[in-house]
N, C-alpha and C. Protein backbone atom coordinates (compact mmCIF):
# COMPACT_ATOMS: atom_id res chain seq x y z
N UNK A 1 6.92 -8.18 -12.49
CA UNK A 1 5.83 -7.39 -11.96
C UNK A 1 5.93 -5.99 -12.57
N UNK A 2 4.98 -5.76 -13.00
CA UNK A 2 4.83 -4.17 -13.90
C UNK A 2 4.33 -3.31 -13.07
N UNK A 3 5.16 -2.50 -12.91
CA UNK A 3 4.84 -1.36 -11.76
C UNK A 3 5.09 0.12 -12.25
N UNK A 4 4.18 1.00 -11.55
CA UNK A 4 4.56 2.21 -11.98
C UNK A 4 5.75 2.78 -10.96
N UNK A 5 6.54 3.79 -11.41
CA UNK A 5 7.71 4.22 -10.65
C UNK A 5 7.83 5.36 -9.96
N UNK A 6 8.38 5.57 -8.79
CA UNK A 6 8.19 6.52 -8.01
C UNK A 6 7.72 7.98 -8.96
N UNK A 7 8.74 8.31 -9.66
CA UNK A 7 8.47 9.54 -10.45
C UNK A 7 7.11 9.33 -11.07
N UNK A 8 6.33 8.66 -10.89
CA UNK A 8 4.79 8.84 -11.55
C UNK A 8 3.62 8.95 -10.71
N UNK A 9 4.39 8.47 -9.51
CA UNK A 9 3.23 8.83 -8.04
C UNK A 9 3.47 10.05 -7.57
N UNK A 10 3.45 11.26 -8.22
CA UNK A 10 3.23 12.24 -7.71
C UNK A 10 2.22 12.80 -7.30
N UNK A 11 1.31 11.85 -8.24
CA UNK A 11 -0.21 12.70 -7.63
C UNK A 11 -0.95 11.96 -6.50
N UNK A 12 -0.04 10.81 -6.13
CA UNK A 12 -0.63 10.15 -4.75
C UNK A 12 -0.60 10.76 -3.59
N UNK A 13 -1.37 10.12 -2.91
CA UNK A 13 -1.19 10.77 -1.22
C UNK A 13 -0.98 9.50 -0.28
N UNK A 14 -0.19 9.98 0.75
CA UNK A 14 -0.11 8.85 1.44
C UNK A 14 -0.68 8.59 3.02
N UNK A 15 -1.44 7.70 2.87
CA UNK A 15 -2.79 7.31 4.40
C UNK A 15 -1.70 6.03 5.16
N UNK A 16 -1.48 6.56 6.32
CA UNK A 16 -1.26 5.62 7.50
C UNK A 16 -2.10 4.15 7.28
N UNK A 17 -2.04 3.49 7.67
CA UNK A 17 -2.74 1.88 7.74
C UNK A 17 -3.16 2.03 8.72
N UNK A 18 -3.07 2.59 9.86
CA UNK A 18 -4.53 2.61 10.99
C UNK A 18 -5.19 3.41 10.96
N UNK A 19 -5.36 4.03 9.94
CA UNK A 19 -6.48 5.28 9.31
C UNK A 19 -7.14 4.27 8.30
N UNK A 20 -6.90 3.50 8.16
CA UNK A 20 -7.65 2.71 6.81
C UNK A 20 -8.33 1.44 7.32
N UNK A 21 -9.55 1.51 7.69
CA UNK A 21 -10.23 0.39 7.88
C UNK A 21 -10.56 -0.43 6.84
N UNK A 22 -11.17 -1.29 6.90
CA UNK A 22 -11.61 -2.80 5.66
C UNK A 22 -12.50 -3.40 6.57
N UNK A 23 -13.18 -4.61 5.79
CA UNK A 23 -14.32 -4.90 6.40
C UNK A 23 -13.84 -6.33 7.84
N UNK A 24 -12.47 -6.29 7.23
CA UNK A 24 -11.62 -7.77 8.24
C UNK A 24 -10.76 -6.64 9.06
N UNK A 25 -10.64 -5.24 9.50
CA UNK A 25 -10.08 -4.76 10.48
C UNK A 25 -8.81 -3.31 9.61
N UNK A 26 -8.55 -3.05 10.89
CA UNK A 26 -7.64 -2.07 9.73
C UNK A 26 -6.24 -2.37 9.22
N UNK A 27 -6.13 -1.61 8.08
CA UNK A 27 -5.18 -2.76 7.84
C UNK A 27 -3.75 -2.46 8.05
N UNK A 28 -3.38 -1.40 9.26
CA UNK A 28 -2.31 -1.60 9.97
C UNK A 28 -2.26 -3.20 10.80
N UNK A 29 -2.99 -3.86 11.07
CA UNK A 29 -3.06 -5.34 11.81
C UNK A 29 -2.80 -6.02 10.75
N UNK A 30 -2.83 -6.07 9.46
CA UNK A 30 -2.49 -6.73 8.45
C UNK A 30 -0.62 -7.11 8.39
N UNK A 31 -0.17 -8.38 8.28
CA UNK A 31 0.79 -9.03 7.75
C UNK A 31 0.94 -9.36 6.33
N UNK A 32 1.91 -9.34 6.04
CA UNK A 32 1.94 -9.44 4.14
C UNK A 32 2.72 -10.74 3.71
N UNK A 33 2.53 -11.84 3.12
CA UNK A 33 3.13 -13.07 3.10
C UNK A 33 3.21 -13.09 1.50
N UNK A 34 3.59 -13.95 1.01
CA UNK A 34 3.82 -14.54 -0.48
C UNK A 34 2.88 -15.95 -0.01
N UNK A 35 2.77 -16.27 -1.52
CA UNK A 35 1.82 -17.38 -2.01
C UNK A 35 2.61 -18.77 -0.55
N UNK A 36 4.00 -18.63 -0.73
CA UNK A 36 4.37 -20.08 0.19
C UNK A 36 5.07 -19.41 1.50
N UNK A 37 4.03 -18.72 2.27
CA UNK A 37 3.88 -17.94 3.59
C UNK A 37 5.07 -17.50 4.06
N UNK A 38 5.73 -17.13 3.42
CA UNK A 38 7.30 -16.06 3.60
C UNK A 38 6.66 -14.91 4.08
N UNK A 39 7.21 -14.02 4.93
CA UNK A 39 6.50 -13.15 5.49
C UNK A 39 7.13 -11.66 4.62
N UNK A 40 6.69 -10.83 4.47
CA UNK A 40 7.76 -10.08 3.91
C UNK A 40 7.22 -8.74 4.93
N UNK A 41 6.82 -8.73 5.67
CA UNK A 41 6.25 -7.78 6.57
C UNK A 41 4.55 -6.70 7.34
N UNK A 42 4.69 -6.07 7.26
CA UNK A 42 3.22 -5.58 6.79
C UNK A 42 2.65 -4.53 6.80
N UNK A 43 1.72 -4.35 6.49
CA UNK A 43 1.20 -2.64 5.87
C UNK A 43 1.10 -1.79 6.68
N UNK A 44 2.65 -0.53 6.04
CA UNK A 44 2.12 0.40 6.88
C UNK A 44 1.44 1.36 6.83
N UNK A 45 0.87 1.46 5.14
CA UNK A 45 0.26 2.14 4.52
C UNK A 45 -0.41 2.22 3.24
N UNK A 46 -1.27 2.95 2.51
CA UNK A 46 -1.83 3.05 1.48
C UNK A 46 -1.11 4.31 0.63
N UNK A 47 -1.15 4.59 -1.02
CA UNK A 47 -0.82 5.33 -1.24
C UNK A 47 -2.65 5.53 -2.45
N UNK A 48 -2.93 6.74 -2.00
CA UNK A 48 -4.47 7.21 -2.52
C UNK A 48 -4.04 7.75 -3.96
N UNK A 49 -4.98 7.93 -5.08
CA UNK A 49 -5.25 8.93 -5.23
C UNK A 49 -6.63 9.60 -5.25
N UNK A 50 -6.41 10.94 -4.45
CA UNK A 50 -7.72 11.70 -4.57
C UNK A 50 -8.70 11.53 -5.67
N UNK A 51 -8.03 11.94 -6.54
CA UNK A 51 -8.42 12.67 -8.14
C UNK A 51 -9.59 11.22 -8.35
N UNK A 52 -9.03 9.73 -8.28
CA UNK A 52 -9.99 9.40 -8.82
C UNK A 52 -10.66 8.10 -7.80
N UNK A 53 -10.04 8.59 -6.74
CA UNK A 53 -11.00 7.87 -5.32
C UNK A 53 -10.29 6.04 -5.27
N UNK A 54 -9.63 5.86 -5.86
CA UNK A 54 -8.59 4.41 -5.91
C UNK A 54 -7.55 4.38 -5.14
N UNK A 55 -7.52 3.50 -4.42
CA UNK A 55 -6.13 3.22 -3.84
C UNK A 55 -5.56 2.50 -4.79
N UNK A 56 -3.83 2.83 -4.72
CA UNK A 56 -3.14 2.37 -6.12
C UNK A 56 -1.75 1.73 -5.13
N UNK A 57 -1.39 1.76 -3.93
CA UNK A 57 -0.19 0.89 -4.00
C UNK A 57 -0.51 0.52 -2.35
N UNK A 58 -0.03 -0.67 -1.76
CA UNK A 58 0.17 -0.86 -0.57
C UNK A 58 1.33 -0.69 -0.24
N UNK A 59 1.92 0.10 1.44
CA UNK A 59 3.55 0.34 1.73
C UNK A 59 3.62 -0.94 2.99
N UNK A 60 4.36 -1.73 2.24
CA UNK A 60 4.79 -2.90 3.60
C UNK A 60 5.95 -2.01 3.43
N UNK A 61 6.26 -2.21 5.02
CA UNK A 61 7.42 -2.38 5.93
C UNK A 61 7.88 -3.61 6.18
N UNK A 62 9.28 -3.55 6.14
CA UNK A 62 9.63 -4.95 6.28
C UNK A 62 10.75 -4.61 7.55
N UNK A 63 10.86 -4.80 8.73
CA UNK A 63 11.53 -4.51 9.96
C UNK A 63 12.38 -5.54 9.73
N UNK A 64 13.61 -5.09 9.91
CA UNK A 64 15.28 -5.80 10.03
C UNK A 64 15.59 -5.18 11.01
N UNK A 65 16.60 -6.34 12.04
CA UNK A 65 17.01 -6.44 12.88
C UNK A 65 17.87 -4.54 13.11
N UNK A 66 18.32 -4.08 12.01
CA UNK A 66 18.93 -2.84 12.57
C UNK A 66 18.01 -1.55 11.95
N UNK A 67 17.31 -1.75 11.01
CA UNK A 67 16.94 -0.78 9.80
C UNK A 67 15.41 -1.32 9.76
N UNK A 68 14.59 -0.39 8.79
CA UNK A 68 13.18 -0.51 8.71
C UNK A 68 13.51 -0.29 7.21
N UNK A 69 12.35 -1.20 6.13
CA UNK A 69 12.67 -1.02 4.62
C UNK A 69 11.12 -0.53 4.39
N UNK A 70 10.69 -0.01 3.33
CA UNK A 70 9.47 0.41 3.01
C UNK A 70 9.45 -0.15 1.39
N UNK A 71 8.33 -0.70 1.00
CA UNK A 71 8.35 -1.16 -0.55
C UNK A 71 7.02 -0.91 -1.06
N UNK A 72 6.40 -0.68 -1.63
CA UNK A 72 5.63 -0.53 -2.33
C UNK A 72 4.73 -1.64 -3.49
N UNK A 73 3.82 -1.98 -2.81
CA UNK A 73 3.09 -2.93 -3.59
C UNK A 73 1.56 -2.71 -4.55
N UNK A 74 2.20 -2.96 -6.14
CA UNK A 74 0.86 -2.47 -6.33
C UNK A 74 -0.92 -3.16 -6.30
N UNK A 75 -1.61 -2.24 -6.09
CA UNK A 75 -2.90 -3.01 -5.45
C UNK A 75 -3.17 -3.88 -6.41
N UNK A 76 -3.27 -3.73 -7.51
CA UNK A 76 -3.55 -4.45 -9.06
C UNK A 76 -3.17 -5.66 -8.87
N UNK A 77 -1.74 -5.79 -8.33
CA UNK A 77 -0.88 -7.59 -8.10
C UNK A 77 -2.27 -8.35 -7.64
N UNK A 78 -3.04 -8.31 -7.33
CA UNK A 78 -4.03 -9.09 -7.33
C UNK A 78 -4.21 -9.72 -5.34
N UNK A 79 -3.64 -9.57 -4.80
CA UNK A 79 -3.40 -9.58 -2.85
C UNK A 79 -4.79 -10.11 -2.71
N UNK A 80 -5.15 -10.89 -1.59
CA UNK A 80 -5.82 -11.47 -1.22
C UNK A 80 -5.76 -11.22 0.18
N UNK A 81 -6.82 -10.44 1.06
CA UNK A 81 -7.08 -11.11 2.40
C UNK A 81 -7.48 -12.32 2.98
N UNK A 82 -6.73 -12.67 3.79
CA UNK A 82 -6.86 -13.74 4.41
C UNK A 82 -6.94 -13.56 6.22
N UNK A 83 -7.85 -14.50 6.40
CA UNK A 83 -7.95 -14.56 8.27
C UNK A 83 -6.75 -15.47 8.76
N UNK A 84 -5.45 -14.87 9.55
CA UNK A 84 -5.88 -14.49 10.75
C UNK A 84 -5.62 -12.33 9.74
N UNK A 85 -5.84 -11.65 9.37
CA UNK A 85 -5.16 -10.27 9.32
C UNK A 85 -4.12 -10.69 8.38
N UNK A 86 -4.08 -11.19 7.21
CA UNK A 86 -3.12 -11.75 6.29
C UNK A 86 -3.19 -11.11 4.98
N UNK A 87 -2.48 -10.36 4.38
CA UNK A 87 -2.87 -10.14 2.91
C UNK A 87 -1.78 -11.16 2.08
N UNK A 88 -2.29 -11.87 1.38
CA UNK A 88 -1.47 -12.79 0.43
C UNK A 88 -1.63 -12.76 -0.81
N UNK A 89 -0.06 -12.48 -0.94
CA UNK A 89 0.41 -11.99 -2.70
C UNK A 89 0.65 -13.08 -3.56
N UNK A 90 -0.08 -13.42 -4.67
CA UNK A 90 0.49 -14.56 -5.35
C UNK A 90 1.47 -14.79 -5.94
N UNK A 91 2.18 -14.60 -5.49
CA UNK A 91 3.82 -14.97 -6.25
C UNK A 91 4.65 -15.39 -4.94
N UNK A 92 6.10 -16.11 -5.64
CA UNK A 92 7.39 -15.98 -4.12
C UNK A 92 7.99 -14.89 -4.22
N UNK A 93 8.58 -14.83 -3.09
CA UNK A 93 9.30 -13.25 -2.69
C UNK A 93 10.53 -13.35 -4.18
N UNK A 94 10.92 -14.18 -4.72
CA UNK A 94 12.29 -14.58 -5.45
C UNK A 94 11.63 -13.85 -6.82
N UNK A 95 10.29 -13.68 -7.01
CA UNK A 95 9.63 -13.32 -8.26
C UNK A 95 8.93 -11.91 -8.17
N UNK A 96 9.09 -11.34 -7.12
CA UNK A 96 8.49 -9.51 -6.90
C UNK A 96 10.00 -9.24 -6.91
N UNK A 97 9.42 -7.83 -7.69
CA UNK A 97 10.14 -6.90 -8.13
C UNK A 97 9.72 -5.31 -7.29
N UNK A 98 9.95 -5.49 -5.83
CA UNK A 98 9.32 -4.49 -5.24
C UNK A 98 9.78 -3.18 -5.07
N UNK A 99 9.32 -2.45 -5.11
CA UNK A 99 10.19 -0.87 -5.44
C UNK A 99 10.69 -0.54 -3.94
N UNK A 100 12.01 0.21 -3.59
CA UNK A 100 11.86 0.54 -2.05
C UNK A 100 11.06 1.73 -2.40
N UNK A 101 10.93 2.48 -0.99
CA UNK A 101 9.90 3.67 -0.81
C UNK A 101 10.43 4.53 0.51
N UNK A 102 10.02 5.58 0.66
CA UNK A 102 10.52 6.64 1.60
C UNK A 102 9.36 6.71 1.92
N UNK A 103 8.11 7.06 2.94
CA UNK A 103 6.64 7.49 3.27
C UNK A 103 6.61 9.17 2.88
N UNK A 104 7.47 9.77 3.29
CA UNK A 104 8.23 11.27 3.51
C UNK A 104 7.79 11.77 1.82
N UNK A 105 8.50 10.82 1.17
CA UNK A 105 8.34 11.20 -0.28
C UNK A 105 7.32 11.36 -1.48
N UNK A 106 6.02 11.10 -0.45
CA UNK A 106 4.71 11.48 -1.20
C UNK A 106 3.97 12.36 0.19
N UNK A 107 3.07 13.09 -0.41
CA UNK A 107 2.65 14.31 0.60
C UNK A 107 1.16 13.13 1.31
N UNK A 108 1.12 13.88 2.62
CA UNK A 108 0.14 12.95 3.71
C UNK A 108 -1.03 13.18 3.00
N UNK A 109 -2.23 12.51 3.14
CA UNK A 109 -3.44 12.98 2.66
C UNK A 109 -4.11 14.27 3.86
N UNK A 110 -4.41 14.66 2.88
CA UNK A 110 -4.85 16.15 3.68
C UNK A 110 -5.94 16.54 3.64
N UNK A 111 -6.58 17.50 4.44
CA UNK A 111 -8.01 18.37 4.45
C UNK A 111 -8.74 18.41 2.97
N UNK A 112 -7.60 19.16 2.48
CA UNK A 112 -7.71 19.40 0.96
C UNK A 112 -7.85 18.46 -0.11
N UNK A 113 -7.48 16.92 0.49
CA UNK A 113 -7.55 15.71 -0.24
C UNK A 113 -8.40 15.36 -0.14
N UNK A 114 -9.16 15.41 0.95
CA UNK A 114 -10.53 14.88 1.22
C UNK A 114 -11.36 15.68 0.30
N UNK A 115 -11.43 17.14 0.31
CA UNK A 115 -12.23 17.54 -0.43
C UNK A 115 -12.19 17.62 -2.08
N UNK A 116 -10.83 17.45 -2.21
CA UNK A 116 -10.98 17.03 -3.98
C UNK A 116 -11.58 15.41 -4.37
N UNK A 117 -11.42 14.48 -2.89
CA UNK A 117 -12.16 13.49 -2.99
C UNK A 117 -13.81 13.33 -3.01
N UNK A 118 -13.91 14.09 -2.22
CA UNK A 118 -15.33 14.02 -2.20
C UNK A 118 -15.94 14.67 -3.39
N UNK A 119 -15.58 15.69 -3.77
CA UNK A 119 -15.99 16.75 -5.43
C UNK A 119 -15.29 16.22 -6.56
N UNK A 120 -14.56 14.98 -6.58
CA UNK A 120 -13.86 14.67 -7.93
C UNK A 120 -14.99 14.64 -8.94
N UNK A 121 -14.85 14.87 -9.95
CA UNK A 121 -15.98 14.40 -11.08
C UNK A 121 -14.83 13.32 -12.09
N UNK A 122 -13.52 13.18 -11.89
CA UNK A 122 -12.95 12.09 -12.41
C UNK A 122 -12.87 10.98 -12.06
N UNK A 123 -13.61 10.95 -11.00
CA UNK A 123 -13.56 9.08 -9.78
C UNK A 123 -14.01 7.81 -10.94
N UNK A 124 -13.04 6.88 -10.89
CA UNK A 124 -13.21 5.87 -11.58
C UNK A 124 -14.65 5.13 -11.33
């Protein structure tokens, strides 16, 4: 899986998953599975960028019994919603190459994000 690496998401911002609606609900209610329904957890977030109005990575959480993991999935992998609140990744967990992630480590989307969003003249 070809991914970009933390040091290149600097210019992302990062949106909560119950700030982010979709047309099947928001997608904090979303679960994250592989192609042969392994669960690997589920979204706790989006990582934006302003500049050109794209969301570029999904943050599953994956909750263990003592610890919470954060990974980073990029939107591109091709994910599929599915009903019941399912996003499904085509591959097995044995074949992602998922980056961990800190939330802390990219700045929240802000006032100021909104408005370079809304005035971008670089939006894809």
């Amino acid at each position: 899986m070809a991914t970009k690496r933390t040091s290149e998401i600097a210019d992302l911002r990062y949106l909560d998953a119950s700030n982010v609606r979709c047309p099947a609900g928001y997608l904090s209610d979303f679960r994250v599975c592989t192609e042969d329904a392994e669960s690997l957890g589920h979204i706790d977030g989006v990582l934006i960028s302003p500049v050109t109005r794209r969301c570029e990575y999904f943050v599953i959480e994956a909750k263990g019994l003592f610890s919470h993991k954060h990974f980073l999935l990029p939107v591109e992998e091709g994910a599929i919603l599915q009903e019941p609140a399912t996003l499904k990744i085509n591959a097995r967990k044995d074949e992602l190459d998922l980056e961990s992630f800190t939330p802390s480590s990219v700045p929240e989307f802000s006032d100021d994000d909104l408005i370079t969003t809304i005035f971008s003249q670089d939006a894809a």
